[in-house]
PDB file of N, CA and C in Angstrom:
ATOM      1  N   UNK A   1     -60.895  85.446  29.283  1.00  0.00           N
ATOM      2  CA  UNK A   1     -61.715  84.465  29.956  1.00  0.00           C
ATOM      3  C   UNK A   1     -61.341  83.070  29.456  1.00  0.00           C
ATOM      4  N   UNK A   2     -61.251  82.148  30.234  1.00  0.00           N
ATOM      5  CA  UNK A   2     -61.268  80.776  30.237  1.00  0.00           C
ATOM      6  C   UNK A   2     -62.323  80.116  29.589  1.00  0.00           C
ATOM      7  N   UNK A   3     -61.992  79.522  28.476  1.00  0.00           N
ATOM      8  CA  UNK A   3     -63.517  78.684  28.197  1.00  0.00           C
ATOM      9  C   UNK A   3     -63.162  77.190  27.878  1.00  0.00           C
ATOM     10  N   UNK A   4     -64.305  76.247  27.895  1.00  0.00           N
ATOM     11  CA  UNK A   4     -63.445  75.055  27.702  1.00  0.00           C
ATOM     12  C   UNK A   4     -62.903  74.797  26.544  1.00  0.00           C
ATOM     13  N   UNK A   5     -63.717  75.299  25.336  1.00  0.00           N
ATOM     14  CA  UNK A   5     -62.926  75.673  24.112  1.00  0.00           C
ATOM     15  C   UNK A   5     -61.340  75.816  23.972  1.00  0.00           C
ATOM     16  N   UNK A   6     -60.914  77.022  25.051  1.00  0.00           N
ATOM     17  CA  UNK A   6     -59.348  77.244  24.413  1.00  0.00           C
ATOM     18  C   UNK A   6     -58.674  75.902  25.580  1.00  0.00           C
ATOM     19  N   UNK A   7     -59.229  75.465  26.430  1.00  0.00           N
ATOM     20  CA  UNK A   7     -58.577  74.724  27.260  1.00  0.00           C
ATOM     21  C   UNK A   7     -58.411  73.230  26.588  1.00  0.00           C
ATOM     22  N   UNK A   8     -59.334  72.598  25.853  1.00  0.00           N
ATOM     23  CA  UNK A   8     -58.754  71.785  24.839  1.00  0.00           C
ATOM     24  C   UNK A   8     -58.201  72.033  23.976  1.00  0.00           C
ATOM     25  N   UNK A   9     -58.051  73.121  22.630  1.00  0.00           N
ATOM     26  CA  UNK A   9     -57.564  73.616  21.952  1.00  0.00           C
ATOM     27  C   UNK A   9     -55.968  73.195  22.744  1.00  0.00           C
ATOM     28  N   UNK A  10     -56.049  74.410  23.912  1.00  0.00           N
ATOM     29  CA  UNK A  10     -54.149  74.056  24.817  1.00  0.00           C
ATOM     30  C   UNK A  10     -54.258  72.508  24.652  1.00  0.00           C
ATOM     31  N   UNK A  11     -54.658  71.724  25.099  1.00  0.00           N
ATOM     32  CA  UNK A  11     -54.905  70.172  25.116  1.00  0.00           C
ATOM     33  C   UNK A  11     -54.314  69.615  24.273  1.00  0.00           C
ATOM     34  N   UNK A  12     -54.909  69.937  23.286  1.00  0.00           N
ATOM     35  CA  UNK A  12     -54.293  69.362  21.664  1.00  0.00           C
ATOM     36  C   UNK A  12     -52.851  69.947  21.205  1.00  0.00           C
ATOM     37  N   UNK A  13     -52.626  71.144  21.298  1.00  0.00           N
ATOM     38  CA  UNK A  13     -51.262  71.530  21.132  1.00  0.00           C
ATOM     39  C   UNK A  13     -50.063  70.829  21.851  1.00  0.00           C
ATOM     40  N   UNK A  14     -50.496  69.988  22.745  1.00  0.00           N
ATOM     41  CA  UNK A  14     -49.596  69.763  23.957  1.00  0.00           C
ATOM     42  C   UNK A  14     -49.217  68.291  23.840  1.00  0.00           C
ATOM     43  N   UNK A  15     -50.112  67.733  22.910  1.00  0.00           N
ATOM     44  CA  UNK A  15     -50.409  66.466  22.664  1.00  0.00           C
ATOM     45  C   UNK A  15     -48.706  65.727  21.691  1.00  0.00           C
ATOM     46  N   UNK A  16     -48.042  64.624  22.689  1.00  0.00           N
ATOM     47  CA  UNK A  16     -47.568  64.176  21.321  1.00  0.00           C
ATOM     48  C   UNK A  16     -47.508  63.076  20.359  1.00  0.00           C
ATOM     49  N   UNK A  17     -47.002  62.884  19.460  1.00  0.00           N
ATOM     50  CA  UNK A  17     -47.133  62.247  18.636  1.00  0.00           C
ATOM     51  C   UNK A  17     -47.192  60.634  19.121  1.00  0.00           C
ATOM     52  N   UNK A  18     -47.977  59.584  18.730  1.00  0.00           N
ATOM     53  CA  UNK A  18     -46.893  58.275  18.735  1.00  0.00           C
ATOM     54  C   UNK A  18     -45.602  57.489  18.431  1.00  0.00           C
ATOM     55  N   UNK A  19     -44.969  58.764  17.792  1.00  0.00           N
ATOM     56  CA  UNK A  19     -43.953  58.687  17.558  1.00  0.00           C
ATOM     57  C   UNK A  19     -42.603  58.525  18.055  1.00  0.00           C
ATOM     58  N   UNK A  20     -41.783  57.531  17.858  1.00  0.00           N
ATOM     59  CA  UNK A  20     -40.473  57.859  18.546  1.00  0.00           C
ATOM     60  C   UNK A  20     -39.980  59.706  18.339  1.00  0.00           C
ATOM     61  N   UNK A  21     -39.549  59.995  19.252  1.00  0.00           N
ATOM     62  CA  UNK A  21     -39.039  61.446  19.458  1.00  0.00           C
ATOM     63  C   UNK A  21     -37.439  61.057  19.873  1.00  0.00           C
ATOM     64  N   UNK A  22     -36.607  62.465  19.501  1.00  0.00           N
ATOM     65  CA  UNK A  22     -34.960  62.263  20.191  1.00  0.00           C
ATOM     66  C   UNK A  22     -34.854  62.258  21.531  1.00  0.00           C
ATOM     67  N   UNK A  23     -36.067  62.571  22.349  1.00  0.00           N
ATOM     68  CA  UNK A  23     -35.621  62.179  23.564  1.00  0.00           C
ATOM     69  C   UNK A  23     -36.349  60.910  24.313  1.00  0.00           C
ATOM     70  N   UNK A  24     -36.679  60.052  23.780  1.00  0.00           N
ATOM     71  CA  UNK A  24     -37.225  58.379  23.966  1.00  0.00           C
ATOM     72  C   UNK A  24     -36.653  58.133  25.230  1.00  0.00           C
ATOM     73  N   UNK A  25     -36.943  57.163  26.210  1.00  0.00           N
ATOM     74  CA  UNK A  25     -35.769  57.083  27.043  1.00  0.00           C
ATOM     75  C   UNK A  25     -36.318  55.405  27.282  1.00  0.00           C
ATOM     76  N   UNK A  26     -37.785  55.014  27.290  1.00  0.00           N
ATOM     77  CA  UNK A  26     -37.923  53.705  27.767  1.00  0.00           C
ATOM     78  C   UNK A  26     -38.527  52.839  26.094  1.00  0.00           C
ATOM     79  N   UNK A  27     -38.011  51.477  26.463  1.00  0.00           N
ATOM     80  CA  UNK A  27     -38.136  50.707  24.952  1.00  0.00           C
ATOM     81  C   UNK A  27     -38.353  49.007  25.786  1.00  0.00           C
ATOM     82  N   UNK A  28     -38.821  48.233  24.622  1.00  0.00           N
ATOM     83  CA  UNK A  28     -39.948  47.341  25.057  1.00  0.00           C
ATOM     84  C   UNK A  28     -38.045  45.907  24.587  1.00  0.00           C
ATOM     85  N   UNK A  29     -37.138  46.866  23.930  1.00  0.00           N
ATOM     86  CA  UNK A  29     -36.126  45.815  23.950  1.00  0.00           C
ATOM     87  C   UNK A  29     -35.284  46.417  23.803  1.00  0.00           C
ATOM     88  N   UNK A  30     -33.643  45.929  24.670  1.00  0.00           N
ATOM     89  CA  UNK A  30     -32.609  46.521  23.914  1.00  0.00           C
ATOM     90  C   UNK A  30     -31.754  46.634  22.837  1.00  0.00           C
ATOM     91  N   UNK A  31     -32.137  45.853  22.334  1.00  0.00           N
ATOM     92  CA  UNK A  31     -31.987  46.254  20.437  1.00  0.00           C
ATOM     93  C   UNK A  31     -32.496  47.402  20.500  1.00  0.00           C
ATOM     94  N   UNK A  32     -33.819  47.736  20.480  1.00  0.00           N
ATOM     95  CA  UNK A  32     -34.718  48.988  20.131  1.00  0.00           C
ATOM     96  C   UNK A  32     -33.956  50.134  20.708  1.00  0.00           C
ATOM     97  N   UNK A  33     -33.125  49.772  21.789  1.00  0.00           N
ATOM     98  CA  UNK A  33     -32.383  50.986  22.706  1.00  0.00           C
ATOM     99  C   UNK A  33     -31.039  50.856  22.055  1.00  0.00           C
ATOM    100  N   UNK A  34     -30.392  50.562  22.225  1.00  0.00           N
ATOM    101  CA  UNK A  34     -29.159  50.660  21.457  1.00  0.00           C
ATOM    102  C   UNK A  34     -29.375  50.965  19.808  1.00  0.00           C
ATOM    103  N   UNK A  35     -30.067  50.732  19.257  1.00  0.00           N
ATOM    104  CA  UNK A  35     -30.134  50.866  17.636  1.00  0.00           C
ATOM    105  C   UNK A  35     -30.798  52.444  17.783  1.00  0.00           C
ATOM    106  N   UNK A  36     -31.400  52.965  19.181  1.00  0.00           N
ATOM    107  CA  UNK A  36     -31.747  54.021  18.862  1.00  0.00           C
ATOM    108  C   UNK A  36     -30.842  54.931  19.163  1.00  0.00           C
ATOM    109  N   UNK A  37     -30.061  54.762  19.723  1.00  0.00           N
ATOM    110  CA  UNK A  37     -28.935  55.218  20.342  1.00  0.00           C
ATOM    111  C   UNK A  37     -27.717  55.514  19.275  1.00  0.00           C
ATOM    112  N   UNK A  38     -27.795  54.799  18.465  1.00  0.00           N
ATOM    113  CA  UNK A  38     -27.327  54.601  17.499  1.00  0.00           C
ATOM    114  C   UNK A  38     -27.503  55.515  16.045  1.00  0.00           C
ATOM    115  N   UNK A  39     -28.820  55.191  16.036  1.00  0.00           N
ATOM    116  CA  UNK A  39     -29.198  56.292  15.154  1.00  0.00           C
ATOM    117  C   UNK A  39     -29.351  58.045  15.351  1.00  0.00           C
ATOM    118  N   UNK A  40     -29.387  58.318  16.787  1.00  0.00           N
ATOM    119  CA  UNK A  40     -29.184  59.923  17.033  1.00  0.00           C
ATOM    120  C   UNK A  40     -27.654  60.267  16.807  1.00  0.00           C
ATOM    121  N   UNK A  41     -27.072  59.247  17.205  1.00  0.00           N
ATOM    122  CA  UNK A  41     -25.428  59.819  16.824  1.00  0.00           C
ATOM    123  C   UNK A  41     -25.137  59.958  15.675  1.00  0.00           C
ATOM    124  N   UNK A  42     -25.891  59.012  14.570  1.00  0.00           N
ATOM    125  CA  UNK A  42     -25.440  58.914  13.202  1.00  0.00           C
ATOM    126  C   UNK A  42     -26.428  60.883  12.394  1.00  0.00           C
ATOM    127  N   UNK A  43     -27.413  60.807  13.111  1.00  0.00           N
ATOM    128  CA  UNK A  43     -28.352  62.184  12.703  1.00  0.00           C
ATOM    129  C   UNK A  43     -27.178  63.449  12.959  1.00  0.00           C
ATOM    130  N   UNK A  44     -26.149  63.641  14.004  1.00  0.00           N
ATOM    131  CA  UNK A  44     -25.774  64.189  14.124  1.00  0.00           C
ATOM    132  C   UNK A  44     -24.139  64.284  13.475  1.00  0.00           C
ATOM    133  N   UNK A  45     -24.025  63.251  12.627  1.00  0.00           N
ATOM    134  CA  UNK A  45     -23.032  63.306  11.990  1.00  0.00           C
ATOM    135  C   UNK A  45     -21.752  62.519  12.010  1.00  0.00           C
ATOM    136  N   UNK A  46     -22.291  62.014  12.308  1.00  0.00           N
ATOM    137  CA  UNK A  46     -21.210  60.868  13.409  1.00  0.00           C
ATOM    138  C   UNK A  46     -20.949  59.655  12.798  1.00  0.00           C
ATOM    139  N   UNK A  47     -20.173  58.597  12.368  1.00  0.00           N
ATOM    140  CA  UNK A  47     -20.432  57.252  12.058  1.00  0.00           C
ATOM    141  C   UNK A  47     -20.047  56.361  13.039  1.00  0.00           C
ATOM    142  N   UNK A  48     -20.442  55.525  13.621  1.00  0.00           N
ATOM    143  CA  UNK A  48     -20.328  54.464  14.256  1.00  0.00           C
ATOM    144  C   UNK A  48     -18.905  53.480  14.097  1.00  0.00           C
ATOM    145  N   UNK A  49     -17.938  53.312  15.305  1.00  0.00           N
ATOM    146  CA  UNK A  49     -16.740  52.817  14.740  1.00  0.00           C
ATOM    147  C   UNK A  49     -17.397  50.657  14.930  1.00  0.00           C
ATOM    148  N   UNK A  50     -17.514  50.597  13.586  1.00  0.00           N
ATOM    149  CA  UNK A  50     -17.868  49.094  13.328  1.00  0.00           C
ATOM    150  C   UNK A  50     -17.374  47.770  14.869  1.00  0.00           C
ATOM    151  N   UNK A  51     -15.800  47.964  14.544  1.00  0.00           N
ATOM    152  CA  UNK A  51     -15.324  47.156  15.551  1.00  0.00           C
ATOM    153  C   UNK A  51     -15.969  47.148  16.838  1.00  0.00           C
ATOM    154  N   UNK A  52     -15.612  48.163  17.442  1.00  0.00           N
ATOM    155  CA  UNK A  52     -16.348  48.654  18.705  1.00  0.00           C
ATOM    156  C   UNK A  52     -17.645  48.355  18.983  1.00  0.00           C
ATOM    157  N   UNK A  53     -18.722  48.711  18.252  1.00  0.00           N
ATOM    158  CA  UNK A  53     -19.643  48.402  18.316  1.00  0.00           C
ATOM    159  C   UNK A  53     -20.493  46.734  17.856  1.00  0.00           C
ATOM    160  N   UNK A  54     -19.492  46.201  17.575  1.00  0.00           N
ATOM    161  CA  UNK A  54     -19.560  44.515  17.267  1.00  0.00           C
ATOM    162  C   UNK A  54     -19.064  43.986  18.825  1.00  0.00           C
ATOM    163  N   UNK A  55     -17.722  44.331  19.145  1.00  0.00           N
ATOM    164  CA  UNK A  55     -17.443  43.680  20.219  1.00  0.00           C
ATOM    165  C   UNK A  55     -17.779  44.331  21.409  1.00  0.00           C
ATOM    166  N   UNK A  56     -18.584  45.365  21.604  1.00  0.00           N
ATOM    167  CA  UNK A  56     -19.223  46.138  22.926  1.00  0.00           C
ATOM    168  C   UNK A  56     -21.154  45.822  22.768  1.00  0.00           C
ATOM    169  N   UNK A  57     -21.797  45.828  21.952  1.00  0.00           N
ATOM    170  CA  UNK A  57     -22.903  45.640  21.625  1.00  0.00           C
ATOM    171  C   UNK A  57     -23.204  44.601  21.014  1.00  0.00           C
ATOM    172  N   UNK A  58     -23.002  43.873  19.952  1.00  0.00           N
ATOM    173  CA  UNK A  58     -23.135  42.440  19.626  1.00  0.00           C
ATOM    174  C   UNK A  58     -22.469  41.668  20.436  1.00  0.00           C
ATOM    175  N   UNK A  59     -21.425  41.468  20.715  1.00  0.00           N
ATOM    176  CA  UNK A  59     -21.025  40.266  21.863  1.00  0.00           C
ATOM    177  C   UNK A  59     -21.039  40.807  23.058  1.00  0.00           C
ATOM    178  N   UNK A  60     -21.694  41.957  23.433  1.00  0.00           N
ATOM    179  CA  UNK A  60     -21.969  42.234  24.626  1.00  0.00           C
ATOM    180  C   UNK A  60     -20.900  43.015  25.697  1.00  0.00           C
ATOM    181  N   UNK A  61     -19.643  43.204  25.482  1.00  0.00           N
ATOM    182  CA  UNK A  61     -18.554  43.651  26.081  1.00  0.00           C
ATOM    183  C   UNK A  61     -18.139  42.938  27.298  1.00  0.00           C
ATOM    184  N   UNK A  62     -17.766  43.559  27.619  1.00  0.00           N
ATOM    185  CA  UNK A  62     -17.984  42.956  29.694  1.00  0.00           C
ATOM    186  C   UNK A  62     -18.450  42.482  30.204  1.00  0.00           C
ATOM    187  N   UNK A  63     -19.888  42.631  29.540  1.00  0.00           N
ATOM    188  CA  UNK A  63     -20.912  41.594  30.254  1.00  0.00           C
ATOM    189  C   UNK A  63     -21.086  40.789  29.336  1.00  0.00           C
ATOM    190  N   UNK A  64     -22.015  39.351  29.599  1.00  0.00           N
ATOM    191  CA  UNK A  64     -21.997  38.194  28.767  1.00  0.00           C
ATOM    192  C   UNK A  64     -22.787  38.498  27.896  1.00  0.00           C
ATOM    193  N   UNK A  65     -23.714  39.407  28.216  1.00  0.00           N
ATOM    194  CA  UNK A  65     -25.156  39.653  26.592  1.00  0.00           C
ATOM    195  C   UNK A  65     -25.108  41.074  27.105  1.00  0.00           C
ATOM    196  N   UNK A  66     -25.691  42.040  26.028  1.00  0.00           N
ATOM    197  CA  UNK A  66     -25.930  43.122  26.029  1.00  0.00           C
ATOM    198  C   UNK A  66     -26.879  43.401  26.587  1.00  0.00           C
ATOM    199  N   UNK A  67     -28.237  43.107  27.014  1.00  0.00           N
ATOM    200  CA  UNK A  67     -29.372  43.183  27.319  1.00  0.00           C
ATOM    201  C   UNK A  67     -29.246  43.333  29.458  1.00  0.00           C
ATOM    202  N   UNK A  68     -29.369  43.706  30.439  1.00  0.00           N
ATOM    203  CA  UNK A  68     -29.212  43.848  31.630  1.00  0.00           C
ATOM    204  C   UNK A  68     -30.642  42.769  31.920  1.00  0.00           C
ATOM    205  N   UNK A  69     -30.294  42.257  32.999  1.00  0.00           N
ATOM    206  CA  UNK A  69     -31.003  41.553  33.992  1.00  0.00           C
ATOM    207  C   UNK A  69     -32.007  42.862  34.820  1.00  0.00           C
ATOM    208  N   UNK A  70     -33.300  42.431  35.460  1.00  0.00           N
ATOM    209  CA  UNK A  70     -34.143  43.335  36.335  1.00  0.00           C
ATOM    210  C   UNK A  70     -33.437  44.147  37.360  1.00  0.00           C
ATOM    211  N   UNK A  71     -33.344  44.976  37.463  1.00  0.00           N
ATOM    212  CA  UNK A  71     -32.088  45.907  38.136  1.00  0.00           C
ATOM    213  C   UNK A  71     -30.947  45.829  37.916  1.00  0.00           C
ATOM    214  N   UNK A  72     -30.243  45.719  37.324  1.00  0.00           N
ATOM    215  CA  UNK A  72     -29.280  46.027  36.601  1.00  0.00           C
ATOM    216  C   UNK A  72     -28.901  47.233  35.505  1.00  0.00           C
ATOM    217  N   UNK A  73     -27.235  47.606  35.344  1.00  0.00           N
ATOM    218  CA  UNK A  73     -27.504  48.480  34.436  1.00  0.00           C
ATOM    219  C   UNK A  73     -26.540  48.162  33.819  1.00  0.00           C
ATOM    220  N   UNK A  74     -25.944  47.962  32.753  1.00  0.00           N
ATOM    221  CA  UNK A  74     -24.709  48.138  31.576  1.00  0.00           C
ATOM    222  C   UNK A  74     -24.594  49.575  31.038  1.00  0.00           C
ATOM    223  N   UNK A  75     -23.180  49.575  31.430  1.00  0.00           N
ATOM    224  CA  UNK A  75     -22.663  51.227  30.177  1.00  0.00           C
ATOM    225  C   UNK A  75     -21.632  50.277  29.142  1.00  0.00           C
ATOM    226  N   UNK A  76     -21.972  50.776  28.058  1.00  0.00           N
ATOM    227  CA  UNK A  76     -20.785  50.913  26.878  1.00  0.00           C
ATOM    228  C   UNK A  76     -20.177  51.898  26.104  1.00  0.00           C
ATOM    229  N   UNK A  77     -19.120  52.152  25.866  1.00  0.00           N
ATOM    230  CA  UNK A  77     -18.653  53.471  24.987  1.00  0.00           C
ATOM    231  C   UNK A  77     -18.011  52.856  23.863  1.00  0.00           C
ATOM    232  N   UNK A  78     -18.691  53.632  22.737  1.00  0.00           N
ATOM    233  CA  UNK A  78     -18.266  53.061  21.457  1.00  0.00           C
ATOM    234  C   UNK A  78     -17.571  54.712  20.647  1.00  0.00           C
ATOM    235  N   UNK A  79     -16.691  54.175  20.532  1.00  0.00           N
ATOM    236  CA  UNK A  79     -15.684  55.104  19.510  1.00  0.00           C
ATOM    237  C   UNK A  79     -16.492  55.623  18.022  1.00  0.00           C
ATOM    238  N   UNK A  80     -16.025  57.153  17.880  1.00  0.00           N
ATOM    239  CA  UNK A  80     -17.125  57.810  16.795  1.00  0.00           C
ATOM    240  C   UNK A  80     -16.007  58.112  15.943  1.00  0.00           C
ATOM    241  N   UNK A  81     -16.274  57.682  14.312  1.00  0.00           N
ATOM    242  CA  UNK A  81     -15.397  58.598  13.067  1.00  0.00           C
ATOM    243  C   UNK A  81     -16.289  59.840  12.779  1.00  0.00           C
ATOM    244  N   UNK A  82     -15.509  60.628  11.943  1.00  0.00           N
ATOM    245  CA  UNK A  82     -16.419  61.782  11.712  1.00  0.00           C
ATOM    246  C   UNK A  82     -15.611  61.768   9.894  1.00  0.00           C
ATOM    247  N   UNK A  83     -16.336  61.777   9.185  1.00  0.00           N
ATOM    248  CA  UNK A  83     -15.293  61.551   7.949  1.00  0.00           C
ATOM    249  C   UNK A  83     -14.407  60.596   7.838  1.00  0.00           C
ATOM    250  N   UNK A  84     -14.919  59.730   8.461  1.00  0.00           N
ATOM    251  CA  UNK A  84     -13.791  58.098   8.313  1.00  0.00           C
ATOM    252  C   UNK A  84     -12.808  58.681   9.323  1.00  0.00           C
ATOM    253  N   UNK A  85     -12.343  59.809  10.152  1.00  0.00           N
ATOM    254  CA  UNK A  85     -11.041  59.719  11.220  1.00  0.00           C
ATOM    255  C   UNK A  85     -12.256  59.661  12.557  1.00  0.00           C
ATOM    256  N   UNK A  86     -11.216  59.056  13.342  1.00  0.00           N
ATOM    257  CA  UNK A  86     -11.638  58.985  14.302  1.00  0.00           C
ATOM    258  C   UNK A  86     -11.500  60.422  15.313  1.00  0.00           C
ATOM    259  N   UNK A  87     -12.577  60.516  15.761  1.00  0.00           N
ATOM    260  CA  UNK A  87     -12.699  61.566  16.941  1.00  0.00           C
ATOM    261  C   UNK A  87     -12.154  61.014  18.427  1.00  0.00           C
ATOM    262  N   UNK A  88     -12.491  62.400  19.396  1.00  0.00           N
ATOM    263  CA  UNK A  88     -11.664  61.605  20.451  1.00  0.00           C
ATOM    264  C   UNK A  88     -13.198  61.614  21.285  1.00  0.00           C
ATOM    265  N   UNK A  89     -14.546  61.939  20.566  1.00  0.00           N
ATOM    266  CA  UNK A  89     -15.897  61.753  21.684  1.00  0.00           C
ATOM    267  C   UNK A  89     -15.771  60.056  21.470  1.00  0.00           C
ATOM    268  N   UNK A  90     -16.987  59.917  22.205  1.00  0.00           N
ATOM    269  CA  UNK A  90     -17.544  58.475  21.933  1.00  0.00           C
ATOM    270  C   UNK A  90     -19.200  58.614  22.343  1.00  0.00           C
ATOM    271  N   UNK A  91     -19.683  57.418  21.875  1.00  0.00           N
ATOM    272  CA  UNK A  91     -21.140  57.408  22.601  1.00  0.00           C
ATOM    273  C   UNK A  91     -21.048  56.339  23.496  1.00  0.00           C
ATOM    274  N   UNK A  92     -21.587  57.608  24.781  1.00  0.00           N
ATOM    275  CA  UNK A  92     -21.734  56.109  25.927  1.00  0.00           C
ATOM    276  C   UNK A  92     -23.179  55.819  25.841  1.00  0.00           C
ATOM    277  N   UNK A  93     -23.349  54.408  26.353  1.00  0.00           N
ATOM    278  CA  UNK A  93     -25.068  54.058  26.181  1.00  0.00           C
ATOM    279  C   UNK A  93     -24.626  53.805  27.599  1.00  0.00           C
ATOM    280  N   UNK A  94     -26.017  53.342  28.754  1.00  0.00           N
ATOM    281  CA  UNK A  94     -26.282  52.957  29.363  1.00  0.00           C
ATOM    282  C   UNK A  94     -27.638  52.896  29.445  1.00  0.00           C
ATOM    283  N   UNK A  95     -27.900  51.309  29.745  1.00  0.00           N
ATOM    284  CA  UNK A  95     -29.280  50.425  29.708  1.00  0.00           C
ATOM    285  C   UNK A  95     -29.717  50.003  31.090  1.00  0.00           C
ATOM    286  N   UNK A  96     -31.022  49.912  31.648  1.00  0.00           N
ATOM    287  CA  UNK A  96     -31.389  49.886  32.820  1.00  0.00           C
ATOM    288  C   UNK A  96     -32.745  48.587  32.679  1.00  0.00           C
ATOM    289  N   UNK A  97     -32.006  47.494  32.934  1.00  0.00           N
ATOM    290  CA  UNK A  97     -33.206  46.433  33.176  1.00  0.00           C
ATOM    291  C   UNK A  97     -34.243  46.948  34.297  1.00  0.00           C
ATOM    292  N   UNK A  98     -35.569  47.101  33.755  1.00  0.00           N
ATOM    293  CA  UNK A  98     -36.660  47.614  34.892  1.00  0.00           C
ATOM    294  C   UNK A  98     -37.295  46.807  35.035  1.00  0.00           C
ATOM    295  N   UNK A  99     -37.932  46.928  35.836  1.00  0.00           N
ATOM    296  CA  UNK A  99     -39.170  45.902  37.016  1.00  0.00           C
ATOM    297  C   UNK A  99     -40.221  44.988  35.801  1.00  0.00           C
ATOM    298  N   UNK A 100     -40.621  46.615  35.058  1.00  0.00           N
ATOM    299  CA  UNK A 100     -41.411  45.894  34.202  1.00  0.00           C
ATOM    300  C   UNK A 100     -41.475  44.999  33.010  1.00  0.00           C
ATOM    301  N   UNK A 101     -39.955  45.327  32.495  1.00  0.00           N
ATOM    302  CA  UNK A 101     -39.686  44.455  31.566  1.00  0.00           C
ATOM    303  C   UNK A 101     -38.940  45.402  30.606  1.00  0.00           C
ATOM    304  N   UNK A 102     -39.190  46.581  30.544  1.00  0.00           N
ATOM    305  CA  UNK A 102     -38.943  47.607  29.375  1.00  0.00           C
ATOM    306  C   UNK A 102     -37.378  47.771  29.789  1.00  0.00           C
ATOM    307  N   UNK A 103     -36.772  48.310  28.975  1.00  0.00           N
ATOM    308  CA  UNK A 103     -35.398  48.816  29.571  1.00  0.00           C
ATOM    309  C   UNK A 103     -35.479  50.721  29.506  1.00  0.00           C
ATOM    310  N   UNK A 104     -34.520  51.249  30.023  1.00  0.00           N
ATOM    311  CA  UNK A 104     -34.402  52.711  30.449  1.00  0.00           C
ATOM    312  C   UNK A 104     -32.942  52.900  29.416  1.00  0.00           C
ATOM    313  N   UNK A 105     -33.002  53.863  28.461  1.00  0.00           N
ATOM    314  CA  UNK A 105     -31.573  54.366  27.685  1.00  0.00           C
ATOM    315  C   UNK A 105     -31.528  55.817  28.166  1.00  0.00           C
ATOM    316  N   UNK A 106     -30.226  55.712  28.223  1.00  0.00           N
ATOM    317  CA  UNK A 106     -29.492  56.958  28.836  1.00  0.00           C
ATOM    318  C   UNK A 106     -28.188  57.032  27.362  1.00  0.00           C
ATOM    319  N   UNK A 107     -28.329  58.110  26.761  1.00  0.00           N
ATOM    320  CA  UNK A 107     -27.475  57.831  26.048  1.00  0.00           C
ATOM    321  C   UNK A 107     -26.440  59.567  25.655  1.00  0.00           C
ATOM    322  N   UNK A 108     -25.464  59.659  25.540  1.00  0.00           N
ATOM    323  CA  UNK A 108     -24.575  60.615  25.352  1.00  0.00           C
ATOM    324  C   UNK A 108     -23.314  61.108  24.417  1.00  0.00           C
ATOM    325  N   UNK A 109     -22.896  62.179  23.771  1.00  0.00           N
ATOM    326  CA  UNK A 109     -22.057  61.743  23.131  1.00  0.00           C
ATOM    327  C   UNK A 109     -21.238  62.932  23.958  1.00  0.00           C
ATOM    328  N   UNK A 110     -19.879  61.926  24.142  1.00  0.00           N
ATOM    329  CA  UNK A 110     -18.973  63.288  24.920  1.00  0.00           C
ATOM    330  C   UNK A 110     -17.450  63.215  24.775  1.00  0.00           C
TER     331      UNK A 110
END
């Protein structure tokens, strides 16, 4: 039988944290998106190739700033070491300027 008891009980189990989680996808800046992006690759073992990620994310790559305009989207792929050699994955980011202000991360390592 159903009671409202176990139906909050389910409620609360289901509940999550305020916490950033690994699968985040919207952020209030893109710093916050790229640095998070950043940090799941590094959890998984990965180091970040410096250069790459200075001249694709700090000066922005292709585009003039890293950050996308309201509809807009930027991809970047930044080259991964694994033990100081370089691998042949990379992490691509892609950022999605939204309506509301937040941006959308899409992020991958492949």
């Amino acid at each position: 039988m159903i009671t409202l008891k176990s139906i909050i009980e389910a409620a609360k189990l289901n509940e999550s944290p305020k916490t950033k989680k690994d699968n985040d996808t919207y952020f209030k800046s893109a710093t916050d998106a790229v640095m998070f992006a950043r940090t799941q690759a590094e959890k998984r073992g990965f180091q970040i190739d410096e250069d790459e990620w200075n001249s694709q994310i700090t000066m922005g790559g292709r585009y003039s700033r890293t950050r996308p305009s309201v509809g807009k989207t930027h991809s970047f792929s930044i080259g991964l070491l694994k033990n100081g050699k370089p691998q042949r994955k990379n992490l691509t980011i892609t950022l999605y300027g939204m309506d509301s202000g937040n941006f959308e991360l899409n992020h991958y390592i492949n």
